[in-house]
N, C-alpha and C. Protein backbone atom coordinates (compact mmCIF):
# COMPACT_ATOMS: atom_id res chain seq x y z
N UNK A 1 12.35 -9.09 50.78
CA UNK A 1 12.38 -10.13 49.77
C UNK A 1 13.32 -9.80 48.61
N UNK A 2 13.66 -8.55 47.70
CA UNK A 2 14.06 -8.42 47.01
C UNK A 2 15.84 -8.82 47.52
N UNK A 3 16.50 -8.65 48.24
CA UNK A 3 17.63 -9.01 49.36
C UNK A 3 17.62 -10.64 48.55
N UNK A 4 16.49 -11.58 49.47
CA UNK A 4 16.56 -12.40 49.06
C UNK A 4 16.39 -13.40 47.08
N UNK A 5 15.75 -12.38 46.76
CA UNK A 5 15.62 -12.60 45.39
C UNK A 5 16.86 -12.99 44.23
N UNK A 6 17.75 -11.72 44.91
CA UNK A 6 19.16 -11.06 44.53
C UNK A 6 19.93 -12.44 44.55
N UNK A 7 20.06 -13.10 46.13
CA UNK A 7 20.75 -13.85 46.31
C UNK A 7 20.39 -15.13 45.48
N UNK A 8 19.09 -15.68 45.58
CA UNK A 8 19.20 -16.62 44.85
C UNK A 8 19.71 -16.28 43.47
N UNK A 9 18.94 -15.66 43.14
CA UNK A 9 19.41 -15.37 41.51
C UNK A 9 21.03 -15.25 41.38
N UNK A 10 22.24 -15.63 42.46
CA UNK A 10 23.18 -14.94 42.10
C UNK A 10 23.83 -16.37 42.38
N UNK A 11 23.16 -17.29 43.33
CA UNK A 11 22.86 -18.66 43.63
C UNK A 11 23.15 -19.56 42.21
N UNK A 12 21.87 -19.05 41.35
CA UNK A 12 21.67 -20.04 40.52
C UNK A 12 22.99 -19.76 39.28
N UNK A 13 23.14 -18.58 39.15
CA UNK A 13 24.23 -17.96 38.19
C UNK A 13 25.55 -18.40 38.12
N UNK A 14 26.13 -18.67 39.37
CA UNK A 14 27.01 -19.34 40.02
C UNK A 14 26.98 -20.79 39.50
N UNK A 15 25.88 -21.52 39.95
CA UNK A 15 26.10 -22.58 39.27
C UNK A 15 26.35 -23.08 37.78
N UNK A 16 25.14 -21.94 37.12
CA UNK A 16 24.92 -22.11 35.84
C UNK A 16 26.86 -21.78 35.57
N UNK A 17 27.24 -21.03 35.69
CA UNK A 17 28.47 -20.96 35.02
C UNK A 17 29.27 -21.60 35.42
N UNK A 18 29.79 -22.05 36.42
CA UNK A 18 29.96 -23.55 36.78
C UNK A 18 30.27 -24.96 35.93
N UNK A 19 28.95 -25.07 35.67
CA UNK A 19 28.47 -26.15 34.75
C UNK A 19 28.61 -25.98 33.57
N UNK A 20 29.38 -24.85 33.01
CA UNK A 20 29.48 -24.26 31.48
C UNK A 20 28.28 -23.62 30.97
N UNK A 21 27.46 -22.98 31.11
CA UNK A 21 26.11 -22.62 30.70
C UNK A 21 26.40 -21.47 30.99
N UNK A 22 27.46 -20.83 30.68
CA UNK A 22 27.53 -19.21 30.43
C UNK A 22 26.62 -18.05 29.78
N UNK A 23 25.68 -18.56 29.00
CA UNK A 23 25.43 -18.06 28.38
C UNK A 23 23.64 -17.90 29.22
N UNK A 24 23.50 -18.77 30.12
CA UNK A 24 22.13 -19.14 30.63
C UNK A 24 22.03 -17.86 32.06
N UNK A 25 20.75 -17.16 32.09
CA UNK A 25 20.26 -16.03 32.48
C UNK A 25 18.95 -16.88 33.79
N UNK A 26 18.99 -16.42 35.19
CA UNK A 26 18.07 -16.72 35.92
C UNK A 26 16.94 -15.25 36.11
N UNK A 27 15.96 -15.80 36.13
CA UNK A 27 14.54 -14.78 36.26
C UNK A 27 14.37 -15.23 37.84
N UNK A 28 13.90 -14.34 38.68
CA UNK A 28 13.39 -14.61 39.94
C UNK A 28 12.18 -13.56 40.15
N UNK A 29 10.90 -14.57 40.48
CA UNK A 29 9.82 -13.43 40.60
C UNK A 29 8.92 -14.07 41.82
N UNK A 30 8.86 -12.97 42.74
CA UNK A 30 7.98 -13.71 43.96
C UNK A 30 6.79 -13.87 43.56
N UNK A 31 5.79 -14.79 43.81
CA UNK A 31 4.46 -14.84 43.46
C UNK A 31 3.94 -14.94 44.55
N UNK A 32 2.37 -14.82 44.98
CA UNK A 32 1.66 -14.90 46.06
C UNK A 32 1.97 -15.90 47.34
N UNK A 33 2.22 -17.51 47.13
CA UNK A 33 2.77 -18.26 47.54
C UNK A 33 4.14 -19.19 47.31
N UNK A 34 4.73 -18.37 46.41
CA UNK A 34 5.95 -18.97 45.91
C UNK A 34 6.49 -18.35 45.69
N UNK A 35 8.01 -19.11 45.18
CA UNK A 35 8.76 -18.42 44.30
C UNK A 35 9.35 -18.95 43.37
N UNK A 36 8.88 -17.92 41.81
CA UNK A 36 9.26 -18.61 40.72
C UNK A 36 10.39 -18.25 40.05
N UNK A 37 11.45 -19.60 39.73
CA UNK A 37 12.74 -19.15 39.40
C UNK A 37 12.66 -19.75 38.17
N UNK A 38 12.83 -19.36 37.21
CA UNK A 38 12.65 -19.65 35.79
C UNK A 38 14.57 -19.44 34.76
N UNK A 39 15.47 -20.85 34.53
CA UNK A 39 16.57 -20.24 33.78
C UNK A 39 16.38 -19.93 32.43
N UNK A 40 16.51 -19.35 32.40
CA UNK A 40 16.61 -19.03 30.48
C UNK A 40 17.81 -19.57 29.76
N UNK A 41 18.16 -19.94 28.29
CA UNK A 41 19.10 -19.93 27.75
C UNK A 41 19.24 -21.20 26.79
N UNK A 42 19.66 -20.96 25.83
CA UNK A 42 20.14 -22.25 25.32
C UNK A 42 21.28 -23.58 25.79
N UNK A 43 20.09 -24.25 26.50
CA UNK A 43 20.97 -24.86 27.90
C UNK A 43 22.04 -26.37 26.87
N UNK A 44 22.58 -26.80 27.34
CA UNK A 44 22.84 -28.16 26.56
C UNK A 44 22.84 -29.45 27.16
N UNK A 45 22.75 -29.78 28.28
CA UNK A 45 22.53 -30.86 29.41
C UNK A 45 21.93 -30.24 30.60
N UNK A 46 22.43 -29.31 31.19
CA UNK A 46 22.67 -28.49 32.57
C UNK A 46 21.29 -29.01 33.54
N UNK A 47 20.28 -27.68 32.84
CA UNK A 47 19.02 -27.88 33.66
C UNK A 47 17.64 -28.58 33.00
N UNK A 48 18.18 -29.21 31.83
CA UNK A 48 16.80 -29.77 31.32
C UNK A 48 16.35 -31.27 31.12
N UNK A 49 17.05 -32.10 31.99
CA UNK A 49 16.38 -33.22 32.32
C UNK A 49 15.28 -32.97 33.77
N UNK A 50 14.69 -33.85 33.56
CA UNK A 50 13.51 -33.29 34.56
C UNK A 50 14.15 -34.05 36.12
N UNK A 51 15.22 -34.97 36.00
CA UNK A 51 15.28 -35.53 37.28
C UNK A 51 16.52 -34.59 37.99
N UNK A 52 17.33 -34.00 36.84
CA UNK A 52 18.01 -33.22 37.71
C UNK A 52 17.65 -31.71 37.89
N UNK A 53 16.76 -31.00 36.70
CA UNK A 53 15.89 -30.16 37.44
C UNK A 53 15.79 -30.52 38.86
N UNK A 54 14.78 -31.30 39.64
CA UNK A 54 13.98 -31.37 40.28
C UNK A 54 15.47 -31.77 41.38
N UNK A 55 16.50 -32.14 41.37
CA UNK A 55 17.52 -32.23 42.31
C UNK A 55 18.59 -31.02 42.51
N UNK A 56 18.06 -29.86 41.53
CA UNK A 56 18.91 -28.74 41.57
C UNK A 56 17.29 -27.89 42.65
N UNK A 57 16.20 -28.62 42.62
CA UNK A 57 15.33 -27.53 43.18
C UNK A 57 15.29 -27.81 44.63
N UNK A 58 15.81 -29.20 44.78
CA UNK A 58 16.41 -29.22 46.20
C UNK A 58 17.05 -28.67 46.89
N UNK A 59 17.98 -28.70 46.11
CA UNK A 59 19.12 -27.59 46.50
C UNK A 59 18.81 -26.35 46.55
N UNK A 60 18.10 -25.81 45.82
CA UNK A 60 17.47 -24.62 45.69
C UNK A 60 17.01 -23.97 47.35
N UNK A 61 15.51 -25.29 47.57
CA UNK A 61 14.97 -25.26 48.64
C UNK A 61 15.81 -25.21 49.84
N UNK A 62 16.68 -25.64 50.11
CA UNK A 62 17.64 -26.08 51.14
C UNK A 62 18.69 -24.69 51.22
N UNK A 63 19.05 -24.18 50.14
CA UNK A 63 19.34 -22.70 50.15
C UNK A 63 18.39 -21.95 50.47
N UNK A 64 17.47 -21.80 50.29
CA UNK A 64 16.27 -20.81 50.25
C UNK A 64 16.30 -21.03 51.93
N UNK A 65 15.87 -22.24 52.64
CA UNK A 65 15.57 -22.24 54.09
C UNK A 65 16.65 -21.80 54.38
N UNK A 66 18.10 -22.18 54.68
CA UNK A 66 19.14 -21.58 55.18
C UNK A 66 19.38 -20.01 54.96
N UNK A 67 18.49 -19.59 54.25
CA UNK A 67 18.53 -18.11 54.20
C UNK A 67 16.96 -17.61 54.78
N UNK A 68 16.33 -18.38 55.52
CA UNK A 68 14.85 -17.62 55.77
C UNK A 68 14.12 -17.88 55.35
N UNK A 69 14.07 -18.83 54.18
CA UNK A 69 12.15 -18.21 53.19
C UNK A 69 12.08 -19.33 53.36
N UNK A 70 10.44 -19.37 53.86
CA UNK A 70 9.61 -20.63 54.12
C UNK A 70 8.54 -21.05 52.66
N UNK A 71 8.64 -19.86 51.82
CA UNK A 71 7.27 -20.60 50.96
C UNK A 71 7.88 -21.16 49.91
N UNK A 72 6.80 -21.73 49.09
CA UNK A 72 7.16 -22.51 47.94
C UNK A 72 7.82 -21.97 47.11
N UNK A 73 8.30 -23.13 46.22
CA UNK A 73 9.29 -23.13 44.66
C UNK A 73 8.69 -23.52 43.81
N UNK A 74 8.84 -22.48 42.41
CA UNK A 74 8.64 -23.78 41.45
C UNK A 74 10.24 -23.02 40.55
N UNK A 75 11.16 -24.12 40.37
CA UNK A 75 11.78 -23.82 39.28
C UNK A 75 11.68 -24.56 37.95
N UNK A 76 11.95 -23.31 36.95
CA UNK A 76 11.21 -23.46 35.52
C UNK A 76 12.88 -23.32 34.65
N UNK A 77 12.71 -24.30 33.50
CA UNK A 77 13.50 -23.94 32.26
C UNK A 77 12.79 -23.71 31.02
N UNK A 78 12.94 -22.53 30.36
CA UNK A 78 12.40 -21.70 29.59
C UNK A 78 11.33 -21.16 30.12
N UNK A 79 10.22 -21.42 30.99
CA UNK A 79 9.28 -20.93 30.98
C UNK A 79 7.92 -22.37 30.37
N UNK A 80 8.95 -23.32 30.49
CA UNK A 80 7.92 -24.49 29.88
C UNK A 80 6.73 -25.10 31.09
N UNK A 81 7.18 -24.94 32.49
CA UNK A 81 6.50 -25.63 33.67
C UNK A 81 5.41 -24.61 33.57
N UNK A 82 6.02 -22.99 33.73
CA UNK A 82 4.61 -22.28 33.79
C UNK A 82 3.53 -22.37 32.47
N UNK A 83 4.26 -22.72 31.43
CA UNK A 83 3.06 -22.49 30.28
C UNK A 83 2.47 -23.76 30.60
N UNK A 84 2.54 -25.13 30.73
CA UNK A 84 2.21 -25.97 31.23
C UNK A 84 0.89 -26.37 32.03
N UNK A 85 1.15 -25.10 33.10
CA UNK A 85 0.35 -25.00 34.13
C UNK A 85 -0.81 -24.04 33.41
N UNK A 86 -0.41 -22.72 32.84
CA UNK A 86 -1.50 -22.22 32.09
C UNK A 86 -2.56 -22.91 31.16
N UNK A 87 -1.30 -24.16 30.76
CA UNK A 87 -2.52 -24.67 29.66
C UNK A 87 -3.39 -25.82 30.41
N UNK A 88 -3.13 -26.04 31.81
CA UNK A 88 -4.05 -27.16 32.64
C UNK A 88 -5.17 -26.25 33.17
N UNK A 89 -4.73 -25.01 33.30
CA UNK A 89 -5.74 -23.97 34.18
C UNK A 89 -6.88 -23.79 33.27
N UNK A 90 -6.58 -23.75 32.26
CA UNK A 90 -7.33 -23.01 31.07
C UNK A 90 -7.99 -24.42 30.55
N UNK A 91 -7.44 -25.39 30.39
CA UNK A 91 -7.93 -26.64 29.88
C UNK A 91 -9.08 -27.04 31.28
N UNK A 92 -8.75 -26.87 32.58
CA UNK A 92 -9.58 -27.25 33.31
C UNK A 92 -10.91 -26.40 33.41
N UNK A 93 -10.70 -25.30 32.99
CA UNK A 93 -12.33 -24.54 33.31
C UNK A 93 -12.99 -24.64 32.14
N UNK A 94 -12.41 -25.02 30.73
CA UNK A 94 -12.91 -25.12 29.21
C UNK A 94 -13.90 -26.61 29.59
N UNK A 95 -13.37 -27.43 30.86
CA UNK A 95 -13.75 -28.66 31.05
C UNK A 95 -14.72 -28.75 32.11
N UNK A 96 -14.88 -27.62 32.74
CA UNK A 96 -15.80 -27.29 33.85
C UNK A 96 -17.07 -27.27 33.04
N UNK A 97 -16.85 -26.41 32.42
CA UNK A 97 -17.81 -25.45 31.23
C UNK A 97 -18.54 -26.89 30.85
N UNK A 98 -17.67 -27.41 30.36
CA UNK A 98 -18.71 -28.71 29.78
C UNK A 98 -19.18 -29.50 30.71
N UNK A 99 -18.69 -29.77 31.90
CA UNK A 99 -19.16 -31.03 32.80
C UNK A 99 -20.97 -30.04 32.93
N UNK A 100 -20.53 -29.25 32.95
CA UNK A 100 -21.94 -27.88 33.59
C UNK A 100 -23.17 -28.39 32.37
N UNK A 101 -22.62 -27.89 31.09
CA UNK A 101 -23.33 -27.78 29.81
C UNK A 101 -23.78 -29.54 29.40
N UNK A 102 -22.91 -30.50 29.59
CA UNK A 102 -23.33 -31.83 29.23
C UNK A 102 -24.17 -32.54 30.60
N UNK A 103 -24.11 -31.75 32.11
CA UNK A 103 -24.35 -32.46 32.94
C UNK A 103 -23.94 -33.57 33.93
N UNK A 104 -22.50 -34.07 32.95
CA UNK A 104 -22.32 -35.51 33.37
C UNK A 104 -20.45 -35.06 33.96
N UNK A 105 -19.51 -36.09 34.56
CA UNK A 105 -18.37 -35.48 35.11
C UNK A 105 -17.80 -36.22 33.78
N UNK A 106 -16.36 -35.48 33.96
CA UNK A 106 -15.46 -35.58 33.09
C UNK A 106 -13.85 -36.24 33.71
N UNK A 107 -13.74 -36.92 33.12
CA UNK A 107 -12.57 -37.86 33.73
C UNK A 107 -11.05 -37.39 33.08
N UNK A 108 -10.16 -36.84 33.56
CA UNK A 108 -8.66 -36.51 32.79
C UNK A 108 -7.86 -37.57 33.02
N UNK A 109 -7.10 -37.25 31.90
CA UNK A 109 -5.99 -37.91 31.94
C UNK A 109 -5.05 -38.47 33.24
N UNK A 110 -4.51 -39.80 33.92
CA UNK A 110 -3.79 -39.28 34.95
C UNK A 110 -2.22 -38.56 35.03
N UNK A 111 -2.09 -37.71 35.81
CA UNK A 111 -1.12 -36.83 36.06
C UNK A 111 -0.63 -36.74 37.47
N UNK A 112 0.77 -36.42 37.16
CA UNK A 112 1.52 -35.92 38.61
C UNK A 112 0.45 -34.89 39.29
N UNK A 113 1.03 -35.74 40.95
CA UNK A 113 0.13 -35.13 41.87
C UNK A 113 0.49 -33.34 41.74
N UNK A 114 1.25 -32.40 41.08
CA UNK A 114 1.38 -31.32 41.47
C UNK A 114 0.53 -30.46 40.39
N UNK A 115 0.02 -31.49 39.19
CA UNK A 115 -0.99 -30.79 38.11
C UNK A 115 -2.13 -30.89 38.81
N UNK A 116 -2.28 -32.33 39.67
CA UNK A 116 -3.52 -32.86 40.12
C UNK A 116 -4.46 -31.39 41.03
N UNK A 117 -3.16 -31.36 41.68
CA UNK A 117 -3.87 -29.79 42.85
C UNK A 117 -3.92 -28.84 42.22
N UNK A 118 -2.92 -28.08 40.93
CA UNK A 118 -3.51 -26.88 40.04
C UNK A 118 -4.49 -26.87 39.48
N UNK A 119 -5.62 -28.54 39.23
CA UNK A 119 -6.61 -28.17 38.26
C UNK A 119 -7.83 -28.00 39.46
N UNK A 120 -7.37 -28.54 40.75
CA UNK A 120 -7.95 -28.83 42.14
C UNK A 120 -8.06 -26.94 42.73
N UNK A 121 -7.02 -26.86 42.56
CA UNK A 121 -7.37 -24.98 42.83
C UNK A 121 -7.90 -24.19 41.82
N UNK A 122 -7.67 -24.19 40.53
CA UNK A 122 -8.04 -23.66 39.81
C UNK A 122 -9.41 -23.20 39.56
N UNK A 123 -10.16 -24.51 40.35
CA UNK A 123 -12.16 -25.11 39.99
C UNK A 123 -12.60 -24.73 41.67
N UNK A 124 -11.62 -24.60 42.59
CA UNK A 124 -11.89 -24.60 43.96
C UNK A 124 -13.28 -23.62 44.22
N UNK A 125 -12.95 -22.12 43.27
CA UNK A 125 -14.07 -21.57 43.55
C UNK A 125 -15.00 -21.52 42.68
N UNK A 126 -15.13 -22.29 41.81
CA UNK A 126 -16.13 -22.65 40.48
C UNK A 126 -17.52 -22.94 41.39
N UNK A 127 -18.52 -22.11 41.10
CA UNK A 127 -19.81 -22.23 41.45
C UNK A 127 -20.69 -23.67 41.35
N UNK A 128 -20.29 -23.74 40.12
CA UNK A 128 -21.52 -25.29 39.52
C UNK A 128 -20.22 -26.46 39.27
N UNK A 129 -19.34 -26.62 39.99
CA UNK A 129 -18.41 -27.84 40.12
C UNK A 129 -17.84 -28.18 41.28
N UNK A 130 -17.25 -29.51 40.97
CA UNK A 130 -16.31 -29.66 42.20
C UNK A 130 -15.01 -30.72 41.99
N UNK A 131 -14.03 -31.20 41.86
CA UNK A 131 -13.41 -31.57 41.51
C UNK A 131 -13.07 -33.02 42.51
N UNK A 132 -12.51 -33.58 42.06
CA UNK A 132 -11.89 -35.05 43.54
C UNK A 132 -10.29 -35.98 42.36
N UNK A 133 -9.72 -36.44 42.97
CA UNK A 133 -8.83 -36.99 42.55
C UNK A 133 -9.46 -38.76 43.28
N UNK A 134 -9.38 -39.44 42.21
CA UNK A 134 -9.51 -41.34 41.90
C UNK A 134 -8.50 -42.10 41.31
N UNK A 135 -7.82 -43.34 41.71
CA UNK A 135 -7.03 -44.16 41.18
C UNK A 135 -6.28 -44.30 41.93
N UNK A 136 -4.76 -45.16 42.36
CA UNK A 136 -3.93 -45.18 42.42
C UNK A 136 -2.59 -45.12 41.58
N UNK A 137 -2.03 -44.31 42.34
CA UNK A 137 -0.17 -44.55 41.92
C UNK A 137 0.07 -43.38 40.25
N UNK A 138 0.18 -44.21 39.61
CA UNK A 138 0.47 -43.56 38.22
C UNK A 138 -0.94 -43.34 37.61
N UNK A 139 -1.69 -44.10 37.95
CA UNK A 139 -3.21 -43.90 36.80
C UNK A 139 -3.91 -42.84 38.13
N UNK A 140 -3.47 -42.01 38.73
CA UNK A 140 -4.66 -41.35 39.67
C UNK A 140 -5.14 -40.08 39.20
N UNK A 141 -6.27 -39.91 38.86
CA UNK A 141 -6.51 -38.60 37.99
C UNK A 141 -7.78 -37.47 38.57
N UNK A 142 -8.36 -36.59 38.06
CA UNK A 142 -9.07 -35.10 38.82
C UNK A 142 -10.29 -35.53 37.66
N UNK A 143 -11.03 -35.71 38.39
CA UNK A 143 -12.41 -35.75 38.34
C UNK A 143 -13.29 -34.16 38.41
N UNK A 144 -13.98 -34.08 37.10
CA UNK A 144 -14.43 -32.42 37.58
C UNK A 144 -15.92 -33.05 37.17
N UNK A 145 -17.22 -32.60 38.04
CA UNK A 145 -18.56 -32.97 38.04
C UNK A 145 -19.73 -31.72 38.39
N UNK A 146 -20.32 -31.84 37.61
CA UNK A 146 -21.18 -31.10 38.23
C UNK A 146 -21.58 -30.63 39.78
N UNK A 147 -21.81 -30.04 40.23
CA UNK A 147 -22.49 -29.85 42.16
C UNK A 147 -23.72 -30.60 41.77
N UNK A 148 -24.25 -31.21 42.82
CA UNK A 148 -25.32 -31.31 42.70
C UNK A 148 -26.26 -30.53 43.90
């Protein structure tokens, strides 16, 4: 993996300077089921709209398979997707806690299906809960309830 780590990271560098973002630094860190590529830098267009993020992580992916690796991506600018996710992880069991303590379920906000499954794993092994996703389309949101 580290072979492959190298390369992406040398992947994304390439581009970044490319695109004028000389100054912008890629992090690559394998995680259990993924891999998290995080750019750093004071970007100025490059990687921080979210639609071309998410069309550079294509590319990403599509490099990544043509070189072997089958598991997941998440690519991050600054480090904002992962804090993101920390603060749904942490917001979801602060919310467990209460569905437990008030008795009754608790309804969130709706969110993209990829928060929907972090607050969905996060509670997976929570003793006194259980979680479900309700709604369609844009309003579909994670339901956390007591077990009964």
């Amino acid at each position: 993996m580290p072979e492959r780590t190298e390369k992406v990271r040398k992947f994304l560098q390439g581009l970044l300077e490319a695109a004028g973002e000389e100054k912008g630094t890629v992090e690559v860190v394998p995680e259990e089921d993924r891999l998290y590529v995080n750019l750093r830098g004071p970007f100025h267009t490059f990687p921080t709209d979210p639609e071309f993020r998410d069309a550079l992580a294509h590319v990403l992916r599509l490099f990544l398979r043509r070189h072997g690796e089958r598991k997941g991506l998440l690519l991050d600018v600054n480090g904002k997707v992962k804090a993101r996710e920390m603060e749904l992880v942490s917001r979801a069991r602060e919310l467990a806690e209460r569905a437990l303590r008030e008795g009754k379920r608790i309804e969130l906000e709706p969110m993209p299906a990829a928060e929907r499954r972090l607050i969905h794993l996060a509670l997976a092994d929570h003793p006194g809960v259980r979680t479900y996703s309700v709604g369609q389309g844009n309003r579909r949101h994670v339901v956390i309830e007591p077990r009964k």
